[in-house]
C-alpha atoms as a PDB file:
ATOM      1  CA  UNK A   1     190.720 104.993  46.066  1.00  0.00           C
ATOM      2  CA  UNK A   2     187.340 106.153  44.765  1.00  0.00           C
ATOM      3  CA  UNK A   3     185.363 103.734  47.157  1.00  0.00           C
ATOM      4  CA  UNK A   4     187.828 105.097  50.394  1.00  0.00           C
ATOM      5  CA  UNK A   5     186.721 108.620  48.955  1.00  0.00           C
ATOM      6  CA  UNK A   6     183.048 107.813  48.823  1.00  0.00           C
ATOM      7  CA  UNK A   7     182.903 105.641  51.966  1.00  0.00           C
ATOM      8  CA  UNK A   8     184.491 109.076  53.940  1.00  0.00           C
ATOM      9  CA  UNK A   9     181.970 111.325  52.251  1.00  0.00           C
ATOM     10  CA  UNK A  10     178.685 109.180  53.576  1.00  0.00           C
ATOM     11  CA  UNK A  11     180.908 108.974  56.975  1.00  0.00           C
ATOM     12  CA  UNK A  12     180.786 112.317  57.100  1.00  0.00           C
ATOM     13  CA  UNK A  13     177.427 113.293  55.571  1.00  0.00           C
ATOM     14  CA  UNK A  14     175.988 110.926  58.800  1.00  0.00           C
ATOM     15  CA  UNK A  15     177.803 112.459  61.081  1.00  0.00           C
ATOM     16  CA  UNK A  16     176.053 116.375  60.032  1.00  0.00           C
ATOM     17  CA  UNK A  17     172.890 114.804  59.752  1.00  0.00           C
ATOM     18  CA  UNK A  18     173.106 113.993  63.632  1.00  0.00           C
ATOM     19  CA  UNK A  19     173.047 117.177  65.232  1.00  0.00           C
ATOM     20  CA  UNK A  20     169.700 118.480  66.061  1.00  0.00           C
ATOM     21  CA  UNK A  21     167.381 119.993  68.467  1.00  0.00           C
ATOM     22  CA  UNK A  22     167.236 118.037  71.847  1.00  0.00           C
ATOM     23  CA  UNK A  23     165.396 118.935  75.101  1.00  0.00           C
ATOM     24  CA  UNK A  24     166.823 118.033  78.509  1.00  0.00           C
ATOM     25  CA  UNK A  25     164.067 117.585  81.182  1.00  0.00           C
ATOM     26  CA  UNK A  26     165.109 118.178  84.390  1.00  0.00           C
ATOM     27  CA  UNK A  27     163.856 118.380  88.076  1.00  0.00           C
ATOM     28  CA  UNK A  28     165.570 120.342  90.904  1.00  0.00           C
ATOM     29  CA  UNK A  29     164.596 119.262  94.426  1.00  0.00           C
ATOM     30  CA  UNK A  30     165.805 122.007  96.827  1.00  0.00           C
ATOM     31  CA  UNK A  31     165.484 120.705 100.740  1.00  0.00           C
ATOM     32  CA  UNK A  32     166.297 123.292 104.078  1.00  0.00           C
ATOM     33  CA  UNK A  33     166.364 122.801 107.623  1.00  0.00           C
ATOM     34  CA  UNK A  34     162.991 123.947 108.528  1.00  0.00           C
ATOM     35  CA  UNK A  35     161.413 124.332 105.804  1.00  0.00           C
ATOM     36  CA  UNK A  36     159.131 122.405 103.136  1.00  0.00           C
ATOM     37  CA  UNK A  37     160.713 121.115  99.856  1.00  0.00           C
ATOM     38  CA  UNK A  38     160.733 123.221  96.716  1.00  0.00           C
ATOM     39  CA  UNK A  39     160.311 121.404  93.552  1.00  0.00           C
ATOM     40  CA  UNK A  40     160.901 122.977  90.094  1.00  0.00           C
ATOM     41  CA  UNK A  41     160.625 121.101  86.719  1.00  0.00           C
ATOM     42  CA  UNK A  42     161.687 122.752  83.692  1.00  0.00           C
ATOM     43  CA  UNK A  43     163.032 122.164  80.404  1.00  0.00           C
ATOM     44  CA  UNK A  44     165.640 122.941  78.458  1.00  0.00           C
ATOM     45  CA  UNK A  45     166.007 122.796  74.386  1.00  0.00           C
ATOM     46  CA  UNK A  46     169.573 122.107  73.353  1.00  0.00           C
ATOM     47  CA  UNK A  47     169.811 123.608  69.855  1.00  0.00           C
ATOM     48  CA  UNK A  48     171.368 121.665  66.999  1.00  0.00           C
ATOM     49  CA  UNK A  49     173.658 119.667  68.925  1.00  0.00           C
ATOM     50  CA  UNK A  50     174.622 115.692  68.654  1.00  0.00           C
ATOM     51  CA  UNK A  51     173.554 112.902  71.331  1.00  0.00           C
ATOM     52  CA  UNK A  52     176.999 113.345  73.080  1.00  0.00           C
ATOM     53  CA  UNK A  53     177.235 116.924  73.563  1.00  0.00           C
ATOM     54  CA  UNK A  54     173.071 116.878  74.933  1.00  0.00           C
ATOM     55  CA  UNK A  55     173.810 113.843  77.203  1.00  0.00           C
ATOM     56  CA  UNK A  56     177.403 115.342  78.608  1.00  0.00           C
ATOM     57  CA  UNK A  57     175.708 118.873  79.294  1.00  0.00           C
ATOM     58  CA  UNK A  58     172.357 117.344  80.921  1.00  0.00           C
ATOM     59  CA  UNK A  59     173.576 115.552  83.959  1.00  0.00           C
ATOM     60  CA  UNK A  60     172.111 115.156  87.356  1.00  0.00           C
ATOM     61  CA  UNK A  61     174.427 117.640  90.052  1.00  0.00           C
ATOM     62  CA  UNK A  62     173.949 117.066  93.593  1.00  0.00           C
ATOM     63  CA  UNK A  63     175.078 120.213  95.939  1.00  0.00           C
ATOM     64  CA  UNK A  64     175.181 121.337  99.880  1.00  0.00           C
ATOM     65  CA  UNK A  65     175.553 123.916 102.006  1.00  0.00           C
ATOM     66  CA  UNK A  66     175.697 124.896 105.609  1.00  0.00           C
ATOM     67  CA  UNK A  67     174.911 128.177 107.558  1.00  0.00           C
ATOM     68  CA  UNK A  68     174.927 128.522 110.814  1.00  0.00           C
ATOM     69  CA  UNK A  69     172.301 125.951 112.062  1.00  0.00           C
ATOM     70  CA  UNK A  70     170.774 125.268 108.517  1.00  0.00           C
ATOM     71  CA  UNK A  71     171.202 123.200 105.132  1.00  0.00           C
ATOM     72  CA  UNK A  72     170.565 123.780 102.285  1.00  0.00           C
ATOM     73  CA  UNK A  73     170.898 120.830  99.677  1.00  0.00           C
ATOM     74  CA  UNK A  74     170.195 120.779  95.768  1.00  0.00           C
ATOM     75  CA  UNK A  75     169.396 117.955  93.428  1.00  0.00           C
ATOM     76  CA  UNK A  76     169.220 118.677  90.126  1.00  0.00           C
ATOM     77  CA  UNK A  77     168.480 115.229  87.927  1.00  0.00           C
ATOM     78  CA  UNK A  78     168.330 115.869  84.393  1.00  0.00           C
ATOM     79  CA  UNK A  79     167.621 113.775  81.475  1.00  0.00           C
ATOM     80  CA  UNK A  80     167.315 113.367  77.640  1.00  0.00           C
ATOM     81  CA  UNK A  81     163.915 113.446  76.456  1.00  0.00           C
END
């Protein structure tokens, strides 16, 4: 019982020493009819949070939309620095 107990409270202590600061690099490409291509990088610091929860919210998105006679599309690809 006392090597369950211990073997539970290093499972745990591991799992608390795995959240920390993580920065999610992304690029967002943003092409229109017409027009040149805007490209903005920028980064984003994900503050004491674990691998999963930084790698689920920094994902690459890819969006479009039409007006009129023009589109507008959006690439955002993010990832895990």
């Amino acid at each position: 019982m006392k090597k369950l107990s211990l073997l539970a409270i290093l499972f745990s202590l591991s799992l608390v020493a795995c959240k920390k600061d993580r920065l999610c690099s992304c690029k967002t490409v943003i092409k229109s009819t017409g027009s040149p291509d805007l490209v903005i990088d920028n980064k984003v610091t994900l503050v004491n949070s674990s691998y999963r929860t930084a790698f689920n919210a920094c994902v690459h998105t890819t969006q479009s939309q039409t007006t009129g006679t023009i589109t507008t599309s959006t690439d955002v690809n993010c990832s895990l620095e």
